[in-house]
C-alpha atoms as a PDB file:
ATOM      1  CA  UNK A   1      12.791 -18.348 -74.824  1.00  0.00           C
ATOM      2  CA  UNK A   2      11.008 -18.704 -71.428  1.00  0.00           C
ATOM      3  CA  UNK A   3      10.150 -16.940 -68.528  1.00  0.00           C
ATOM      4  CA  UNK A   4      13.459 -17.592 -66.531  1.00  0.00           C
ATOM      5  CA  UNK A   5      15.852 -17.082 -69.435  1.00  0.00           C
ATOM      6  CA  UNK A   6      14.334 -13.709 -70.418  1.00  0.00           C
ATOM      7  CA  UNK A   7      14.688 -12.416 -66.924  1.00  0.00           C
ATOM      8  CA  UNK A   8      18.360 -13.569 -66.428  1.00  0.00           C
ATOM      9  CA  UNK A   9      18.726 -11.744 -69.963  1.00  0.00           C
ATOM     10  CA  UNK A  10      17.713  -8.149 -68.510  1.00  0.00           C
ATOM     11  CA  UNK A  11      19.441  -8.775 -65.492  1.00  0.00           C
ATOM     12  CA  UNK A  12      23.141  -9.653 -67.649  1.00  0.00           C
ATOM     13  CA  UNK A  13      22.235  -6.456 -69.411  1.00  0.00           C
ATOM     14  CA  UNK A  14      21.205  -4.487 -66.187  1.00  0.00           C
ATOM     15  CA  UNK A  15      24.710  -5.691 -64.889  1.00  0.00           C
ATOM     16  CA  UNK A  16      26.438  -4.373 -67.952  1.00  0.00           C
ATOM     17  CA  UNK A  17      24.562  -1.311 -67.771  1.00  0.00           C
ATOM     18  CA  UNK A  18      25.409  -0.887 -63.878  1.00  0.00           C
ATOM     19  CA  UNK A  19      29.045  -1.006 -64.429  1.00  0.00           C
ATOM     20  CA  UNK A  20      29.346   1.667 -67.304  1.00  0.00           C
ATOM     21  CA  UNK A  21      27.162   3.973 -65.379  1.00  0.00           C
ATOM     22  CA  UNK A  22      29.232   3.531 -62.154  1.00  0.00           C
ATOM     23  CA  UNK A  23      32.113   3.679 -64.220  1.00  0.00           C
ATOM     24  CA  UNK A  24      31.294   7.162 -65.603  1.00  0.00           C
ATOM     25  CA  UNK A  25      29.616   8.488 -62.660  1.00  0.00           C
ATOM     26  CA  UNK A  26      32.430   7.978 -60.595  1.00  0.00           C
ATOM     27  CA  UNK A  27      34.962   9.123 -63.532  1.00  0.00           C
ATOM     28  CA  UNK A  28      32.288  11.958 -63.958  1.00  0.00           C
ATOM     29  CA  UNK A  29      32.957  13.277 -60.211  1.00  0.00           C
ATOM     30  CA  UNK A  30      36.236  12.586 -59.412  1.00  0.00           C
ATOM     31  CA  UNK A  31      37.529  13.428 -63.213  1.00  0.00           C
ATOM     32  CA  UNK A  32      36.090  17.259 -62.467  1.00  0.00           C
ATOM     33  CA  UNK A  33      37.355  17.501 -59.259  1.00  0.00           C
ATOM     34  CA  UNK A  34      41.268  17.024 -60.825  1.00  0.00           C
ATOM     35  CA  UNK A  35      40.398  19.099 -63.552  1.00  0.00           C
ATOM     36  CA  UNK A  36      39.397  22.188 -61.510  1.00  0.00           C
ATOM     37  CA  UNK A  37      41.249  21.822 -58.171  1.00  0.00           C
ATOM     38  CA  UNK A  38      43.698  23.970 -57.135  1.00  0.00           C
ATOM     39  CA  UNK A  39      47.163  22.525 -56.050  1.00  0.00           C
ATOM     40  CA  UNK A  40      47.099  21.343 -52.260  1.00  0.00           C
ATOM     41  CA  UNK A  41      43.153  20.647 -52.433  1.00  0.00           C
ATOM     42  CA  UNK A  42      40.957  17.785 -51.519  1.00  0.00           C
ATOM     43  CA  UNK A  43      40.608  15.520 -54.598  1.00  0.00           C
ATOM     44  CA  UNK A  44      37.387  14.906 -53.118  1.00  0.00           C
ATOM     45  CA  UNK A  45      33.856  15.998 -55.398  1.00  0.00           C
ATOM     46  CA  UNK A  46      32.800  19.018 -54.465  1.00  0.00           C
ATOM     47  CA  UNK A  47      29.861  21.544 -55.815  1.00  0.00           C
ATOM     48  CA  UNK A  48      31.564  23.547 -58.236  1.00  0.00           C
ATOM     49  CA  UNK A  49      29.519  26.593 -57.018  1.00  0.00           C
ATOM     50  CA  UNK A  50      29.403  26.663 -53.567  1.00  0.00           C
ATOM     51  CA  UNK A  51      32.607  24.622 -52.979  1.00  0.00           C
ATOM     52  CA  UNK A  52      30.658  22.032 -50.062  1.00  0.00           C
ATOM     53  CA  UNK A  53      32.033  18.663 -50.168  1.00  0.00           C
ATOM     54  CA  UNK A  54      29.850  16.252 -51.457  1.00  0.00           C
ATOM     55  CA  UNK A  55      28.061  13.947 -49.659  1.00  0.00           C
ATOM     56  CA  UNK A  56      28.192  10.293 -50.202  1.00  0.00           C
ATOM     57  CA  UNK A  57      24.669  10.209 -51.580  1.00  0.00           C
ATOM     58  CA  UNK A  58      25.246  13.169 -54.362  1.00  0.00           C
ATOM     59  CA  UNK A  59      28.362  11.596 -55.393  1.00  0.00           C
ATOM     60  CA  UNK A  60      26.699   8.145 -56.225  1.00  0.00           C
ATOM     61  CA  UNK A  61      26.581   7.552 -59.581  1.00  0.00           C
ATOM     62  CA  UNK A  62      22.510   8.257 -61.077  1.00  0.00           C
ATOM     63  CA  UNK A  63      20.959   7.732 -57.686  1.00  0.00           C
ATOM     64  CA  UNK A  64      23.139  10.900 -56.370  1.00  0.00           C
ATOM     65  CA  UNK A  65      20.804  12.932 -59.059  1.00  0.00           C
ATOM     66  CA  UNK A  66      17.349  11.272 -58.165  1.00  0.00           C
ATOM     67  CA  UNK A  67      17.985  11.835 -54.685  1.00  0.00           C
ATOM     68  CA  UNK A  68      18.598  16.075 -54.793  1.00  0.00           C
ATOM     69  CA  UNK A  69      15.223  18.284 -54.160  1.00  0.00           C
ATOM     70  CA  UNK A  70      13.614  18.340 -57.652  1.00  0.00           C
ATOM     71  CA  UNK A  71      15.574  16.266 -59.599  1.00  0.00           C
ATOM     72  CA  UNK A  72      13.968  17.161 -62.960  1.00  0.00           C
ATOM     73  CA  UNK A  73      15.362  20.790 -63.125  1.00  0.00           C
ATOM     74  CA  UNK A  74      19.013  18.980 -62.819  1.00  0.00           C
ATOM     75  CA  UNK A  75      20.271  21.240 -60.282  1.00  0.00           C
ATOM     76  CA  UNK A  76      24.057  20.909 -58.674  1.00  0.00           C
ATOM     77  CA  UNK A  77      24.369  19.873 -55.156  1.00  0.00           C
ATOM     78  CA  UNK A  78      23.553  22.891 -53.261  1.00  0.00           C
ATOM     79  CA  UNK A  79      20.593  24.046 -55.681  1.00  0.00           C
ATOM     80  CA  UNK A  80      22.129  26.996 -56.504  1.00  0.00           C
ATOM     81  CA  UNK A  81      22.366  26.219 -60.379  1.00  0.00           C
ATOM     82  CA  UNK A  82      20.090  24.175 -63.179  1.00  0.00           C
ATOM     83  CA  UNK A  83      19.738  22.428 -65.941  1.00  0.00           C
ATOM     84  CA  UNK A  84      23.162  20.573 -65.584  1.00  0.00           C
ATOM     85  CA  UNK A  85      22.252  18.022 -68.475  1.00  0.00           C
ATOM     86  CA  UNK A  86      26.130  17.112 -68.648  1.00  0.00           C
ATOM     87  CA  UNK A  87      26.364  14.445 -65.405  1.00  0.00           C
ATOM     88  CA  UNK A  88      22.862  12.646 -66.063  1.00  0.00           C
ATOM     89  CA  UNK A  89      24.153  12.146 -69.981  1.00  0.00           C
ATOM     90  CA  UNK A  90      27.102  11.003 -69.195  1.00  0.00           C
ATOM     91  CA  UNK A  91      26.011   8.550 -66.860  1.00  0.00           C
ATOM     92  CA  UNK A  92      23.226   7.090 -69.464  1.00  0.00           C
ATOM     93  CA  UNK A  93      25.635   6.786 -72.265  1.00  0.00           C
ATOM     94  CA  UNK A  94      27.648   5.078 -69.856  1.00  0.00           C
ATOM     95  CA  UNK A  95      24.750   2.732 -69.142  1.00  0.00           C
ATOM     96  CA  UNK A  96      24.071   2.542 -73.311  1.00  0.00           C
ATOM     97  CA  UNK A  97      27.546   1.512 -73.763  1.00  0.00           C
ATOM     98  CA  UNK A  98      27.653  -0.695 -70.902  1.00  0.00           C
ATOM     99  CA  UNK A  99      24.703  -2.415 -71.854  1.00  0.00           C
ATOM    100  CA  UNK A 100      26.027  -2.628 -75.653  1.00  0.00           C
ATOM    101  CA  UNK A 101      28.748  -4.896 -74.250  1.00  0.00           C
ATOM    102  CA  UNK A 102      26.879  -7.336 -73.171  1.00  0.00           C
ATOM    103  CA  UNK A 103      25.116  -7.138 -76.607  1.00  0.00           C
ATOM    104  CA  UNK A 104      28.339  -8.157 -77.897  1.00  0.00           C
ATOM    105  CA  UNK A 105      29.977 -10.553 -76.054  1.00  0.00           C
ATOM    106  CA  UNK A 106      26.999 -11.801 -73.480  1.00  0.00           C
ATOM    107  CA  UNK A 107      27.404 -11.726 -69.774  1.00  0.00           C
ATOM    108  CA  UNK A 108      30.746 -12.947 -67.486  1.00  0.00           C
ATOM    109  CA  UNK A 109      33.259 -12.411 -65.482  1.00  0.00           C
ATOM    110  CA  UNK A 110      35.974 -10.996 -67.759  1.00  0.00           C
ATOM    111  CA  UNK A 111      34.220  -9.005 -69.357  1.00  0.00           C
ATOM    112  CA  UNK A 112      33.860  -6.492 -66.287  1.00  0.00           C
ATOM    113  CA  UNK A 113      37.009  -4.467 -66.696  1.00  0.00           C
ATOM    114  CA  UNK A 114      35.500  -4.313 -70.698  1.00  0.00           C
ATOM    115  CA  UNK A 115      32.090  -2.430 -69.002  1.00  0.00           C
ATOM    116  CA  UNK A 116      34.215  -0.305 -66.920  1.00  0.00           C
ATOM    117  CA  UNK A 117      36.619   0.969 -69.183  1.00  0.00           C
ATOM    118  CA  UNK A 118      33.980   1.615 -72.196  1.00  0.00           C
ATOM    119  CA  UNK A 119      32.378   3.492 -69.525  1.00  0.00           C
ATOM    120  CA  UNK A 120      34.914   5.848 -68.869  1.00  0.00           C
ATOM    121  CA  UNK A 121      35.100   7.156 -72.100  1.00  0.00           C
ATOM    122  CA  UNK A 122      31.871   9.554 -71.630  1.00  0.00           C
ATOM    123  CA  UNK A 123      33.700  10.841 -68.378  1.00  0.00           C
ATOM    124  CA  UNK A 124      36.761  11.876 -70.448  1.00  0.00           C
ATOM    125  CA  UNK A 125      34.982  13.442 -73.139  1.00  0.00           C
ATOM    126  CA  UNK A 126      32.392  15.360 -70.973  1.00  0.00           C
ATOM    127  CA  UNK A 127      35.211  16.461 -69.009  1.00  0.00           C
ATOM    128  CA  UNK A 128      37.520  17.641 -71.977  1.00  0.00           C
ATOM    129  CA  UNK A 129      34.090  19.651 -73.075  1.00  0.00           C
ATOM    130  CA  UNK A 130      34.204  21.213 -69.996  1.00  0.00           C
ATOM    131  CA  UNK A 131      37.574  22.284 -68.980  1.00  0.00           C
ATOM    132  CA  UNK A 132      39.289  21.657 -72.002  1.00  0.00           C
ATOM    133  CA  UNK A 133      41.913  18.803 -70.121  1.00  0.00           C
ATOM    134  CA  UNK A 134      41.994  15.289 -69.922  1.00  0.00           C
ATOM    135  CA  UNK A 135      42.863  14.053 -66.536  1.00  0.00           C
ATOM    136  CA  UNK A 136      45.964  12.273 -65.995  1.00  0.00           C
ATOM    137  CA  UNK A 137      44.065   9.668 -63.821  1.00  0.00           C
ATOM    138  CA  UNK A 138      41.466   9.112 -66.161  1.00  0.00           C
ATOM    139  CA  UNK A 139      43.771   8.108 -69.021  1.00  0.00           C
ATOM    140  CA  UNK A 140      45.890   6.009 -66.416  1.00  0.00           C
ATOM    141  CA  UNK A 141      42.612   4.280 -65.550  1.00  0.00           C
ATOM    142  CA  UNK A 142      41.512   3.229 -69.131  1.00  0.00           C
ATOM    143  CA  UNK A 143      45.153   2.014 -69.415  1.00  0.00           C
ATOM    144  CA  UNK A 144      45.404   0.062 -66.286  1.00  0.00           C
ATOM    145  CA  UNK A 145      41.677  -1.292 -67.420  1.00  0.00           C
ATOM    146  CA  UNK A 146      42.644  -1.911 -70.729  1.00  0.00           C
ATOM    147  CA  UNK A 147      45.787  -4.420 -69.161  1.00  0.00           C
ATOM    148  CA  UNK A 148      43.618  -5.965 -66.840  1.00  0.00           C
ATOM    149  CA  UNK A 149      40.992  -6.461 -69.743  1.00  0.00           C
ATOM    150  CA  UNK A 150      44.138  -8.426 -72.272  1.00  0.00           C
ATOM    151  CA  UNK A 151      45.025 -10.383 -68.800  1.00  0.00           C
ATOM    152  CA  UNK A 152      42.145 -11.937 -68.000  1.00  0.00           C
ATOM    153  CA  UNK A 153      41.139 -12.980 -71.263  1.00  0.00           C
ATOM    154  CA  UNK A 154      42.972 -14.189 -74.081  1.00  0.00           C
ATOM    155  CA  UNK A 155      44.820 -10.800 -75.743  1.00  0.00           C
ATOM    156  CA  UNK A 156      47.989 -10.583 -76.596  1.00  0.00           C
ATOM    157  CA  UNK A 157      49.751  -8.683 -73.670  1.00  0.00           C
ATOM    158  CA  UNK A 158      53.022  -8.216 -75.720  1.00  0.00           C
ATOM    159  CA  UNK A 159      51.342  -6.817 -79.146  1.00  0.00           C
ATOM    160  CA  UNK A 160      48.789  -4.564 -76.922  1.00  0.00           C
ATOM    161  CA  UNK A 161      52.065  -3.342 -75.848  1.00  0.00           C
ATOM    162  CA  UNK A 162      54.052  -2.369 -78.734  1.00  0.00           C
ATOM    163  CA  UNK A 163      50.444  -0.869 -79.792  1.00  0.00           C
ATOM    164  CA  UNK A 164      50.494   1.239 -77.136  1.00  0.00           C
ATOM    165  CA  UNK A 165      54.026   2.546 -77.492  1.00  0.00           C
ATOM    166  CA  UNK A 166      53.567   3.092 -81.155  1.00  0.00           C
ATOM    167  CA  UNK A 167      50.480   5.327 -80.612  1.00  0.00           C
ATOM    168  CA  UNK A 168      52.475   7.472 -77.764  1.00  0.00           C
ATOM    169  CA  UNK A 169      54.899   8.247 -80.024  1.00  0.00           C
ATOM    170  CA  UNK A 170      53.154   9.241 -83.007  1.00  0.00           C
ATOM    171  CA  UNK A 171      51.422  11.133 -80.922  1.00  0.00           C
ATOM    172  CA  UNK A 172      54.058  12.926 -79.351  1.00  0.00           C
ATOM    173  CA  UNK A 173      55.132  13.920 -83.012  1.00  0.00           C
ATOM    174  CA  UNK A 174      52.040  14.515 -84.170  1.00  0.00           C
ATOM    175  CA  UNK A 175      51.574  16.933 -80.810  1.00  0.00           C
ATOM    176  CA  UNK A 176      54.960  18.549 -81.327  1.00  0.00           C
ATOM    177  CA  UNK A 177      55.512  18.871 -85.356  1.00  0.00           C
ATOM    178  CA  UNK A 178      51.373  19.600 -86.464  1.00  0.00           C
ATOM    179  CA  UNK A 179      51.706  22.272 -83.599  1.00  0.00           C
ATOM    180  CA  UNK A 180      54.564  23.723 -84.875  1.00  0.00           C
ATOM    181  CA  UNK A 181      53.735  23.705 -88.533  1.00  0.00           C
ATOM    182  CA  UNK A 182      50.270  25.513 -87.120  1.00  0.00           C
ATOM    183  CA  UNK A 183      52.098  27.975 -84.933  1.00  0.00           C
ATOM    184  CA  UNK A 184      50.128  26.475 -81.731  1.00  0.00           C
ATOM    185  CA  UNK A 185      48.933  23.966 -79.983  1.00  0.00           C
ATOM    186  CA  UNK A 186      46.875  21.366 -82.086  1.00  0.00           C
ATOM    187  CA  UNK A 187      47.249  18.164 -79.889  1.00  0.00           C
ATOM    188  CA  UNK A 188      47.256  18.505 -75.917  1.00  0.00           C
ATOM    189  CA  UNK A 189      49.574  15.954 -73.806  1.00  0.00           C
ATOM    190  CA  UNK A 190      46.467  15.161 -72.610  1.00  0.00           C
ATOM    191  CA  UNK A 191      45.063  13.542 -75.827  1.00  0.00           C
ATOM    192  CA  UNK A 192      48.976  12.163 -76.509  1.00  0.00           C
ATOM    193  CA  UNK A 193      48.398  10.244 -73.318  1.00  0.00           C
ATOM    194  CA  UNK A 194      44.981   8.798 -74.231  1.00  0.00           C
ATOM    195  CA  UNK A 195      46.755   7.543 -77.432  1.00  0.00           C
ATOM    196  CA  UNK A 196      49.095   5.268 -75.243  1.00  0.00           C
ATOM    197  CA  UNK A 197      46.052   3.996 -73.428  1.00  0.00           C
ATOM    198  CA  UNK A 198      43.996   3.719 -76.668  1.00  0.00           C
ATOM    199  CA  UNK A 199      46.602   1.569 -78.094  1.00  0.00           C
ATOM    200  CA  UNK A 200      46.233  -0.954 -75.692  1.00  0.00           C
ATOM    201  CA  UNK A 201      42.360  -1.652 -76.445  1.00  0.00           C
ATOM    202  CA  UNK A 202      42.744  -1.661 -80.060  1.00  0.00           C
ATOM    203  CA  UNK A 203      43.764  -4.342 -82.515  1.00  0.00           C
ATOM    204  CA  UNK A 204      46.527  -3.222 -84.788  1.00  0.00           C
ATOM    205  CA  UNK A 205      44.361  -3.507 -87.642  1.00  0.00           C
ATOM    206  CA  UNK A 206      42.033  -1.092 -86.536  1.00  0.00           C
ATOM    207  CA  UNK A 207      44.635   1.908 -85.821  1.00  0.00           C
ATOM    208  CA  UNK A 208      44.432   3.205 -89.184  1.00  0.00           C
ATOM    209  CA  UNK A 209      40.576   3.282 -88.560  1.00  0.00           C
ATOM    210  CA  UNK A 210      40.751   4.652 -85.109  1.00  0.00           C
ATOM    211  CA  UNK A 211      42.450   7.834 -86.687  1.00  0.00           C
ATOM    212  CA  UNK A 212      40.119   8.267 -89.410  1.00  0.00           C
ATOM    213  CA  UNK A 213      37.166   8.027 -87.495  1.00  0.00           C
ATOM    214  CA  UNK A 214      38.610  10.393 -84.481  1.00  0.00           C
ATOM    215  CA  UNK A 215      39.840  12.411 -87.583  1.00  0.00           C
ATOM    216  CA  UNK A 216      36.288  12.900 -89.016  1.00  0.00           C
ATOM    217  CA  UNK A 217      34.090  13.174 -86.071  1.00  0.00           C
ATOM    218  CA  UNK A 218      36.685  15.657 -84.650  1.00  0.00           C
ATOM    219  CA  UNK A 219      36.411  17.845 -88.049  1.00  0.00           C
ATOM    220  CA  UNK A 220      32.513  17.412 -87.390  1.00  0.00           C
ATOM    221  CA  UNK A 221      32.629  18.669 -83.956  1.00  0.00           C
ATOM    222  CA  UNK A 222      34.999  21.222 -84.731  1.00  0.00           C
ATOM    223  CA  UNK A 223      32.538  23.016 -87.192  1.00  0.00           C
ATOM    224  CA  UNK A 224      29.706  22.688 -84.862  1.00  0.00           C
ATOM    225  CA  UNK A 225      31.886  24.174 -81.762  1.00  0.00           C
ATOM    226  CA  UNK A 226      32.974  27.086 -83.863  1.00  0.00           C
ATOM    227  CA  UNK A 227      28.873  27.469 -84.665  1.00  0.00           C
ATOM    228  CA  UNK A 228      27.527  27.580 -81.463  1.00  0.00           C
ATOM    229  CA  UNK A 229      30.640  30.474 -80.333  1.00  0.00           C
ATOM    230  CA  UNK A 230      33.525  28.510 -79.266  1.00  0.00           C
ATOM    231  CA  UNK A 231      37.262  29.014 -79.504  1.00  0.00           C
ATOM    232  CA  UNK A 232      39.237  28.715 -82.226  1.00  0.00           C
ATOM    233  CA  UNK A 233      41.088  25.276 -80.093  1.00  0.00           C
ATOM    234  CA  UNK A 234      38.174  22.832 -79.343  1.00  0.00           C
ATOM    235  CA  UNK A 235      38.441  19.689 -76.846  1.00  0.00           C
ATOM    236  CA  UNK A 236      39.186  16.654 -78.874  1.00  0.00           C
ATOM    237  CA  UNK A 237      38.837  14.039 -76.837  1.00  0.00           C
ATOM    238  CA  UNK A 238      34.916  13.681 -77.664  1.00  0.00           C
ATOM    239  CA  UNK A 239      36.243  12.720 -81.341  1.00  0.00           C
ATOM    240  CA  UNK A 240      38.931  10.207 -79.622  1.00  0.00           C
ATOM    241  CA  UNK A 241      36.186   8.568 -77.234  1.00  0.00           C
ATOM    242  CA  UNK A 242      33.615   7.993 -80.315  1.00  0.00           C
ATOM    243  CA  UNK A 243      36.458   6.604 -82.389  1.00  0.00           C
ATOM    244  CA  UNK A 244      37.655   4.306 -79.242  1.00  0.00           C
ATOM    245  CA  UNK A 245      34.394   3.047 -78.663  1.00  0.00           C
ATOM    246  CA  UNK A 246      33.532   2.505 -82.023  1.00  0.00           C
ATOM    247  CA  UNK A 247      36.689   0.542 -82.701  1.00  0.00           C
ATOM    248  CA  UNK A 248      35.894  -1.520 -79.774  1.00  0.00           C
ATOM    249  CA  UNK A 249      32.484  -2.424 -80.708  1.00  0.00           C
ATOM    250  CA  UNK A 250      33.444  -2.992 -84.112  1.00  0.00           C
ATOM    251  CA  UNK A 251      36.058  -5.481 -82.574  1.00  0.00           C
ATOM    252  CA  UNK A 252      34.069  -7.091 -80.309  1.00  0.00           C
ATOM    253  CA  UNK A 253      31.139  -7.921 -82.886  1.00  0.00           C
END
């Protein structure tokens, strides 16, 4: 491989990489900002300690870290706090995962609502880890990614579909009976709704799989959440990303 084809080989990869970062940057900012608002507020990112909008700059996704007075101690916008490691990992597995799509499937066009959605899924489970909800706009934008994704390339709009309703209502009864066989909540409406969008990424043949896998890493993260203190109800959505992503890859490859 020459020169020239090795450095239009970074730069697909860089590109891949740039969209899942942006992709969960954004998500990242924007996602909190639902999560914790108040009815009647700004949906615009704010510091979550001293409340000042964001500017532009500390919004932008990596760059808006790099660009804060010493970087390295990870502080939040107005310096007040440190070490928050959750926004800087979220945008490099964003990257990672943007990057592994282009592993997958090489560089073009179509396969830019494929970068942006995969990146979203870091968002939504950093999010769910921190205020124990998955926003409503987040799971509407994997969905609305996940048509665009079937409609520019060659998926089957109609099963993707069906897929999708299937998966919101087994969810739903899943949500509703486990809960009330458990005497509380087991499944938020939250995670029901990621179903629906899940369903339209995901071949039918790898539903059963999905489950599984979501079903196992969630039992592993459950034991390690009750470990390090937490509540008896842990965020699930971590489990569901891992699982989505995994399926993905696996499907793409």
């Amino acid at each position: 491989m020459d020169y020239e084809n090795i450095l239009y080989l970074i730069l697909e990869y860089l590109a891949g990489g740039a969209l899942g970062l942006a992709s969960a940057g954004l998500a990242c900012h924007f996602g909190t900002r639902s999560a914790e608002r108040l009815p009647g507020e700004s949906m615009m990112p704010q510091c979550l300690f001293c409340m000042r909008p964001l500017e532009w700059h500390e919004a932008f996704p990596f760059f808006g870290w790099l660009l804060r007075k010493n970087a390295r101690a990870l502080p939040c916008p107005c310096g007040d706090r440190k070490g928050l490691w959750l926004l800087p990992l979220t945008e490099f597995i964003g990257f990672l995962m943007g990057m592994t799509v282009v592993a997958l499937t090489g560089w073009d066009v179509s396969i830019i609502p494929l970068c942006l959605g995969i990146g979203l899924l870091p968002a939504i489970a950093s999010i769910d880890l921190a205020f124990g909800i998955i926003p409503d706009t987040l799971n509407g934008m994997l969905a609305a990614l996940g048509l665009i994704w079937i409609m520019t390339g060659d998926g089957d709009l109609f099963m993707a579909l069906i897929n999708s309703a299937g998966l919101l209502l087994f969810g739903i009864l899943l949500a509703v009976g486990y809960s009330k066989l458990r005497g509380r909540d087991m499944l938020g409406m939250g995670d029901v709704k990621f179903f629906a969008a899940a369903g339209l990424w995901l071949p039918i043949e790898l539903i059963p799989w999905f489950f599984v896998t979501a079903g196992v890493s969630g039992a592993a993260i459950g034991v390690i959440w009750q470990l390090k203190g937490g509540d008896k109800e842990f965020p699930f959505a971590p489990a569901l990303c891992l699982s989505l992503a995994a399926c993905v890859f696996y499907a793409l490859y």
